[in-house]
PDB file of N, CA and C in Angstrom:
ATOM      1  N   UNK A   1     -39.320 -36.133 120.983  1.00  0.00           N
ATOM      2  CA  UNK A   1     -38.363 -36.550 119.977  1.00  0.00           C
ATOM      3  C   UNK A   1     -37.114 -37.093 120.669  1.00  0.00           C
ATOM      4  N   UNK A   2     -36.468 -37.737 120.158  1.00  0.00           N
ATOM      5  CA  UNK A   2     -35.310 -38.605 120.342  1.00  0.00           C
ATOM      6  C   UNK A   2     -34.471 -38.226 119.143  1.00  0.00           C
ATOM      7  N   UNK A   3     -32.860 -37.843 119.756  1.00  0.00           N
ATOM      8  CA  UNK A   3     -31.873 -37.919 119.170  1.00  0.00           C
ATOM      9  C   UNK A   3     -30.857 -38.816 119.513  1.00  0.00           C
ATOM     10  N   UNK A   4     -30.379 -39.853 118.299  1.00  0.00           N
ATOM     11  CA  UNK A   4     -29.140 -40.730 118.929  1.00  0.00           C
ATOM     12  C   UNK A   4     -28.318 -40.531 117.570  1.00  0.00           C
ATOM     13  N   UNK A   5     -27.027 -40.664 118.030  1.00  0.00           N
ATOM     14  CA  UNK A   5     -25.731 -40.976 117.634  1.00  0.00           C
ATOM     15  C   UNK A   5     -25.262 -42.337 117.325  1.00  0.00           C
ATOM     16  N   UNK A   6     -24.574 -42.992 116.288  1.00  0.00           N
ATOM     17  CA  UNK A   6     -23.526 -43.289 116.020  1.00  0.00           C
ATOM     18  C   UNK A   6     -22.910 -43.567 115.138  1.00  0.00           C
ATOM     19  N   UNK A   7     -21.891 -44.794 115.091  1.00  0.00           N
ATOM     20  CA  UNK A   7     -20.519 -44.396 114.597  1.00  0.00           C
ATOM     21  C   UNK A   7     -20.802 -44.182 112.689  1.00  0.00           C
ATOM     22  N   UNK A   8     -21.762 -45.472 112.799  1.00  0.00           N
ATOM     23  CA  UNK A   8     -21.944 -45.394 111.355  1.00  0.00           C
ATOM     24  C   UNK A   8     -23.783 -45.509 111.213  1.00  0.00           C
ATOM     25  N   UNK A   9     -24.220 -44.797 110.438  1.00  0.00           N
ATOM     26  CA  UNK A   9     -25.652 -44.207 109.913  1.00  0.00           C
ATOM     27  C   UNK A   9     -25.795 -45.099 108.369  1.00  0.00           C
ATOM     28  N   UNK A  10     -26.680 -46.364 108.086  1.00  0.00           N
ATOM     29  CA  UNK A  10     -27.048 -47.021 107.155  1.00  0.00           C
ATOM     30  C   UNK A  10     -28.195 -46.264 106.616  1.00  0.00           C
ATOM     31  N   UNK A  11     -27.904 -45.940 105.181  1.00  0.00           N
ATOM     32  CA  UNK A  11     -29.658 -45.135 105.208  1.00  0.00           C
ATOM     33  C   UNK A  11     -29.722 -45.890 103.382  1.00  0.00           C
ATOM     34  N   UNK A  12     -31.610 -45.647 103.215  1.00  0.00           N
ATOM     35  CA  UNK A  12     -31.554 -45.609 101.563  1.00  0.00           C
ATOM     36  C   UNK A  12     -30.747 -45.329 100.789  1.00  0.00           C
ATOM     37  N   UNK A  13     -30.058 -44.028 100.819  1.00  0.00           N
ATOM     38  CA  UNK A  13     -29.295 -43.296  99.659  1.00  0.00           C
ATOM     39  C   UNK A  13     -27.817 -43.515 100.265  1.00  0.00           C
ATOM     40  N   UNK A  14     -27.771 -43.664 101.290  1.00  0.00           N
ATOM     41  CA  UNK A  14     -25.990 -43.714 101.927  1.00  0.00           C
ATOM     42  C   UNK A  14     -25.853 -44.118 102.542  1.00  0.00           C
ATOM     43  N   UNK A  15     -24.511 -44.301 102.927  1.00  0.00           N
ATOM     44  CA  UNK A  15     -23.685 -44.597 104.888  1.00  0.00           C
ATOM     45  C   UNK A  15     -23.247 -43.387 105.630  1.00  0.00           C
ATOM     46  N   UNK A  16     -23.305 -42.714 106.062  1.00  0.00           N
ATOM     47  CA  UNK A  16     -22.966 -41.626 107.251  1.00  0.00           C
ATOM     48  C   UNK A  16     -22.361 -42.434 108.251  1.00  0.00           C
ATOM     49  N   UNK A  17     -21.064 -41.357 108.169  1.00  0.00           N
ATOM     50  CA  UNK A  17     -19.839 -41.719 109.365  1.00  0.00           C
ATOM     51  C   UNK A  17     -20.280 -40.417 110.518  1.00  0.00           C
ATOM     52  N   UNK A  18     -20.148 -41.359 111.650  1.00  0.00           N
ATOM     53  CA  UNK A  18     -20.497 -40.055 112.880  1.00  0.00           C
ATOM     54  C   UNK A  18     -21.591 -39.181 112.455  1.00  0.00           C
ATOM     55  N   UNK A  19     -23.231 -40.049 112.883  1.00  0.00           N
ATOM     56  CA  UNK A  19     -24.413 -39.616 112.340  1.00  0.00           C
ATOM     57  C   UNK A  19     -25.138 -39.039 113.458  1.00  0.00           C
ATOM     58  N   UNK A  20     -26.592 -38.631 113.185  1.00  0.00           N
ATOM     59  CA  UNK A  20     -27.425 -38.684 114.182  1.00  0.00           C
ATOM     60  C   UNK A  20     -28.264 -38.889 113.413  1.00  0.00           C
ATOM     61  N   UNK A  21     -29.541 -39.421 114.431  1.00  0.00           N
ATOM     62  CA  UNK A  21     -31.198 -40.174 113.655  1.00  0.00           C
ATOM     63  C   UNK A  21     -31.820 -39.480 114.755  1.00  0.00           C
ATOM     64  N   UNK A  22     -33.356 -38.444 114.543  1.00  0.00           N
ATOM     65  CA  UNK A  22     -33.901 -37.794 114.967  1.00  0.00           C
ATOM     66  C   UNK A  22     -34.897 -38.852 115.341  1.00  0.00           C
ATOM     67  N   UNK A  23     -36.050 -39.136 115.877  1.00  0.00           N
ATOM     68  CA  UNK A  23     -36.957 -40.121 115.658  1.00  0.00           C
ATOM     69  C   UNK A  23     -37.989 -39.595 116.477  1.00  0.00           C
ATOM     70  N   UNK A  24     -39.391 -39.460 116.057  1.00  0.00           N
ATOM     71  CA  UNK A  24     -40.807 -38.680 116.724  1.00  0.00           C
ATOM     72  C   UNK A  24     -41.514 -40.141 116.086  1.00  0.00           C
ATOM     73  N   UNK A  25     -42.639 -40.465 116.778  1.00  0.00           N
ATOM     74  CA  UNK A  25     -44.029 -41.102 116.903  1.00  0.00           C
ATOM     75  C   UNK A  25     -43.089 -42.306 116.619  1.00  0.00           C
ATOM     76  N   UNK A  26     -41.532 -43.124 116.822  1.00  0.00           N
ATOM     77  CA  UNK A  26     -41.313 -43.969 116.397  1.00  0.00           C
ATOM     78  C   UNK A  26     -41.013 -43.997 114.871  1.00  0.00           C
ATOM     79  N   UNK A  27     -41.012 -42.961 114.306  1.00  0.00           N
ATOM     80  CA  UNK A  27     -40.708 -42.449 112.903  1.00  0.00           C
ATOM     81  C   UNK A  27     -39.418 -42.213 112.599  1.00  0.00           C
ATOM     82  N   UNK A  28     -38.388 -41.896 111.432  1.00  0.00           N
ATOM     83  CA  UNK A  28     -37.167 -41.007 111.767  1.00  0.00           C
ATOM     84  C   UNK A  28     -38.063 -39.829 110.935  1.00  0.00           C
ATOM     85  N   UNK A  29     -37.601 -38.665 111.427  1.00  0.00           N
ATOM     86  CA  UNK A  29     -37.830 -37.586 110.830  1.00  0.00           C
ATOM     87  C   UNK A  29     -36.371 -36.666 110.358  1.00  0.00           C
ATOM     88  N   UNK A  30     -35.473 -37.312 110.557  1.00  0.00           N
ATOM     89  CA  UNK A  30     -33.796 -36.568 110.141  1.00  0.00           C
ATOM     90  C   UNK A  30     -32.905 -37.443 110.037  1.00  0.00           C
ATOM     91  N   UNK A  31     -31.962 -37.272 109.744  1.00  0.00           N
ATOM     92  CA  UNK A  31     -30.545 -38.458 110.116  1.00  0.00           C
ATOM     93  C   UNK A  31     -29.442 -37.367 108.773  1.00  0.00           C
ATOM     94  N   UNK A  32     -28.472 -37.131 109.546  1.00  0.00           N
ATOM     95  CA  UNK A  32     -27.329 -36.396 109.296  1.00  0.00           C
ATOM     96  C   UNK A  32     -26.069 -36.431 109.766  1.00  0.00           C
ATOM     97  N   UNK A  33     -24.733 -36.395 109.235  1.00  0.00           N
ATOM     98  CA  UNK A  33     -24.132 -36.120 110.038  1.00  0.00           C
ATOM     99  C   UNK A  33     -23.620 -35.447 110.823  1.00  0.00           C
ATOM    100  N   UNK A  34     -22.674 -35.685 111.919  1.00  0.00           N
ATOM    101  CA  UNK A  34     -22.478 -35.144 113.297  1.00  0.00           C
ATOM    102  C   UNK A  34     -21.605 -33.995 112.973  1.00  0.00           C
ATOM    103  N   UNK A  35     -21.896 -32.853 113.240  1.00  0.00           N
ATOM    104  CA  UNK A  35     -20.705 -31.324 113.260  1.00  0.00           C
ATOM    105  C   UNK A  35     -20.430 -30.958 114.088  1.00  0.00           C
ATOM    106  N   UNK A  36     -21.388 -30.846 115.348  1.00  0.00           N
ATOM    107  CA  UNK A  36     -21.743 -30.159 116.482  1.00  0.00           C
ATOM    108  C   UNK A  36     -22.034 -30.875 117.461  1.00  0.00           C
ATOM    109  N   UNK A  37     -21.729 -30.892 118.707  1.00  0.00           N
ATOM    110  CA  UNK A  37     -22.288 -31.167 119.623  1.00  0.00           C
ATOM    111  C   UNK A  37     -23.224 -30.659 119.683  1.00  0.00           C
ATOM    112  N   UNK A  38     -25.023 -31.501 119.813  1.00  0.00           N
ATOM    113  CA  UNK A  38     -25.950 -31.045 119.962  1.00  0.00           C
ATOM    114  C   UNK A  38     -26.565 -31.840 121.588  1.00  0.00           C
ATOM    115  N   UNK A  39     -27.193 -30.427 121.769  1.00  0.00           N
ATOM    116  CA  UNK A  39     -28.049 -31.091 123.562  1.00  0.00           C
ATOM    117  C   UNK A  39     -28.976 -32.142 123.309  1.00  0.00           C
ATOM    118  N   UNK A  40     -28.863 -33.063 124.090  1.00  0.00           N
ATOM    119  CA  UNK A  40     -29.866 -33.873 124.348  1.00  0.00           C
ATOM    120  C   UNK A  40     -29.745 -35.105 122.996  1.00  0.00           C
ATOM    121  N   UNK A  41     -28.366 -35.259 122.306  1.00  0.00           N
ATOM    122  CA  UNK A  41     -27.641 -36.044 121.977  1.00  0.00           C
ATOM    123  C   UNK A  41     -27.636 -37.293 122.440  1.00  0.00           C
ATOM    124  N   UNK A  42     -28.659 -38.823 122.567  1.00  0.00           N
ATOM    125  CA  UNK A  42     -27.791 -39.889 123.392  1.00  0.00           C
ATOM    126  C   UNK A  42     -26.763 -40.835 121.930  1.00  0.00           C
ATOM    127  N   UNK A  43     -25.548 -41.305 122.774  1.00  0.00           N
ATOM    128  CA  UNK A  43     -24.601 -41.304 121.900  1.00  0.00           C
ATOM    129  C   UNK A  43     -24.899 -43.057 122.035  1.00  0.00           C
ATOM    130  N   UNK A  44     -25.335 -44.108 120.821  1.00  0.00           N
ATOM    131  CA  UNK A  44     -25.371 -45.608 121.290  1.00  0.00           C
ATOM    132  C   UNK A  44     -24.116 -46.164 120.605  1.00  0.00           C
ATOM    133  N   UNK A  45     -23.408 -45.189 119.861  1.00  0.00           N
ATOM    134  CA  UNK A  45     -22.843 -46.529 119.441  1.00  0.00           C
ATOM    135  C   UNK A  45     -22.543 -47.005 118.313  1.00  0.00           C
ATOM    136  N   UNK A  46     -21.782 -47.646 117.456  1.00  0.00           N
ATOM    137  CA  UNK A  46     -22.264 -49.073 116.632  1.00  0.00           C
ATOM    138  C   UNK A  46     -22.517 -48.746 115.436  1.00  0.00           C
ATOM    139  N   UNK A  47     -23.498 -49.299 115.059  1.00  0.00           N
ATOM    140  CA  UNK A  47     -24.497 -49.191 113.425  1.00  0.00           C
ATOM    141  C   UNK A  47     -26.328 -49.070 113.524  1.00  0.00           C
ATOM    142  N   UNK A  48     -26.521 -47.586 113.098  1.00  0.00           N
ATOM    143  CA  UNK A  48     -28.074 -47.395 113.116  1.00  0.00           C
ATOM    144  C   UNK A  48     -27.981 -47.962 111.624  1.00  0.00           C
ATOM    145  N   UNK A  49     -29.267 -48.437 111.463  1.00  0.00           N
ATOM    146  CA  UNK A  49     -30.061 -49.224 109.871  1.00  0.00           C
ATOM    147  C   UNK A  49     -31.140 -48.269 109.971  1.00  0.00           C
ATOM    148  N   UNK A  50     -31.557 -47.518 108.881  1.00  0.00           N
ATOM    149  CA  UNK A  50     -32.458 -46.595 108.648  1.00  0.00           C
ATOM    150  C   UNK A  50     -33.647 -47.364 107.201  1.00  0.00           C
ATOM    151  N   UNK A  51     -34.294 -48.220 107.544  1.00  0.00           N
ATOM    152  CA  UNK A  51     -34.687 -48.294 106.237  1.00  0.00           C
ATOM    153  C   UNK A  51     -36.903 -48.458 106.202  1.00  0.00           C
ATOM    154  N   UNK A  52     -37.165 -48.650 105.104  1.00  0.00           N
ATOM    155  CA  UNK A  52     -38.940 -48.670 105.475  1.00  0.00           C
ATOM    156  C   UNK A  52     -38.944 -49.767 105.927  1.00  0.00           C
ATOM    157  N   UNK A  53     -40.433 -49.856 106.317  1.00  0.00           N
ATOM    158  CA  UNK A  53     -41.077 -50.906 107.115  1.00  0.00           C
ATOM    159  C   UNK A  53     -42.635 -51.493 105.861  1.00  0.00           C
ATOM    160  N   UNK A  54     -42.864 -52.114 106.403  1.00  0.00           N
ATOM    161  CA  UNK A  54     -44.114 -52.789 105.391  1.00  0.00           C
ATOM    162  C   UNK A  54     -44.822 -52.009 105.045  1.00  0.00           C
ATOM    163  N   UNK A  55     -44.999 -50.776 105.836  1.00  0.00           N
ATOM    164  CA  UNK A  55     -45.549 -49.589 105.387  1.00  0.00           C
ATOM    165  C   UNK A  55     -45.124 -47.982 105.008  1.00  0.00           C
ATOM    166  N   UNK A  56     -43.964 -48.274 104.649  1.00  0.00           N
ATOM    167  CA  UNK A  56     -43.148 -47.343 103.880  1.00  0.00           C
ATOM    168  C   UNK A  56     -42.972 -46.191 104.773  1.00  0.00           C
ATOM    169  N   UNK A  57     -42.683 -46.886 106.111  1.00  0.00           N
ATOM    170  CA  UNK A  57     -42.258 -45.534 106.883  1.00  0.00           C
ATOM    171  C   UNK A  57     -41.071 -45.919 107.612  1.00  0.00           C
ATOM    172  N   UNK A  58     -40.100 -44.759 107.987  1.00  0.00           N
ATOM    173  CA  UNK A  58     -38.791 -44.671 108.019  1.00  0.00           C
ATOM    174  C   UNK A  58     -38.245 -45.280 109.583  1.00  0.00           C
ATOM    175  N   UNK A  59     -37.552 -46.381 109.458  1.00  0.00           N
ATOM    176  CA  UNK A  59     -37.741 -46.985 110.877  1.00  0.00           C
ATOM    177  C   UNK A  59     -36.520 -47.095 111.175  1.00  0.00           C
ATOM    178  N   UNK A  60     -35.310 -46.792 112.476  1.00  0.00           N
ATOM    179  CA  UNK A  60     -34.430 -46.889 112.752  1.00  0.00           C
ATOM    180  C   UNK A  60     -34.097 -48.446 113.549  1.00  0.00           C
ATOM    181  N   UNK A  61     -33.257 -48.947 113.134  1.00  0.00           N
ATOM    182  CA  UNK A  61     -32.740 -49.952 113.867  1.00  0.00           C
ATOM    183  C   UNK A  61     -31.328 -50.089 114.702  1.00  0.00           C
ATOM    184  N   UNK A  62     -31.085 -50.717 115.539  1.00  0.00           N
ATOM    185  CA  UNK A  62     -30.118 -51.048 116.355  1.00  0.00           C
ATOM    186  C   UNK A  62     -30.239 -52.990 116.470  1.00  0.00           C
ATOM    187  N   UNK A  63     -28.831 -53.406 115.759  1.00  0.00           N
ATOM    188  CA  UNK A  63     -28.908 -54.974 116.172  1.00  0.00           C
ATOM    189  C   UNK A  63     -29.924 -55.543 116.119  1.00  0.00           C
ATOM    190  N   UNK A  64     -30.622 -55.350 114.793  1.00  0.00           N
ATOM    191  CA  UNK A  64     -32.158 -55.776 114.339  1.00  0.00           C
ATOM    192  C   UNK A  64     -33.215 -55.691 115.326  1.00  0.00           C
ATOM    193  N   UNK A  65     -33.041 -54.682 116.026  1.00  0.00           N
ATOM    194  CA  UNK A  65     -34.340 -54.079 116.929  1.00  0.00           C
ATOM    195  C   UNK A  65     -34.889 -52.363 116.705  1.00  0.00           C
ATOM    196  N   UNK A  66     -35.801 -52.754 116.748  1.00  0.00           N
ATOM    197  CA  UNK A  66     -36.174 -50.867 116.227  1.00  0.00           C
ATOM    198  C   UNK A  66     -35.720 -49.903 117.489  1.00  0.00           C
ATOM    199  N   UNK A  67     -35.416 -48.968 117.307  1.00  0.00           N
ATOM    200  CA  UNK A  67     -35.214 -48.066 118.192  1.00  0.00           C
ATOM    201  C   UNK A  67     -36.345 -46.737 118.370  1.00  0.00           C
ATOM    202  N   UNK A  68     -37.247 -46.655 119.214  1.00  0.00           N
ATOM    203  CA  UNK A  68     -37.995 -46.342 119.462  1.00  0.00           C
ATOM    204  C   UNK A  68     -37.705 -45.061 119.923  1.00  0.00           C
ATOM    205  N   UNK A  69     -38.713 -44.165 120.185  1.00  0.00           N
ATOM    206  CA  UNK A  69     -38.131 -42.609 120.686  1.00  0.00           C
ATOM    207  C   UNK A  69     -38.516 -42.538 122.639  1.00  0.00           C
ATOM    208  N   UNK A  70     -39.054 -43.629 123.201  1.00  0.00           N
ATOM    209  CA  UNK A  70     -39.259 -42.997 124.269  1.00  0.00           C
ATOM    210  C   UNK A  70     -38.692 -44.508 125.213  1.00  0.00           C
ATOM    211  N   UNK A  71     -37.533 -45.188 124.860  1.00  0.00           N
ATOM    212  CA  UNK A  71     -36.871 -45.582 125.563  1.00  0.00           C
ATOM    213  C   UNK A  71     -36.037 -44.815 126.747  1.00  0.00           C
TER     214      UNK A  71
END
């Protein structure tokens, strides 16, 4: 799994200020905002886009590129 940070979190239902997006198999499986410093946190930045894909599964983006979990 992959955890990233930032400033602002685009999702279906909202915008989240100071977020995180969990992401397994290339999936998101969480996205919340930030309370805690959590381990293994990478912090990118910017604007994540959280939205489906052609197949109605939950895909994180960065600058119209998906963000993958094992970069």
């Amino acid at each position: 799994m992959r955890r990233v940070g930032a400033h602002k979190v685009i999702t279906p239902a909202a915008t989240l200020s100071q977020a995180v997006v969990e992401i397994s198999d290339g999936r998101v499986v969480n996205y919340y905002e930030f309370r805690d410093e959590l381990p293994m946190t990478e912090w990118l930045g910017g604007t994540i886009v959280v939205e489906r894909d052609d197949d109605g599964i939950l895909r994180a983006y960065r600058d119209e590129t998906i963000i993958s979990d094992n970069e």
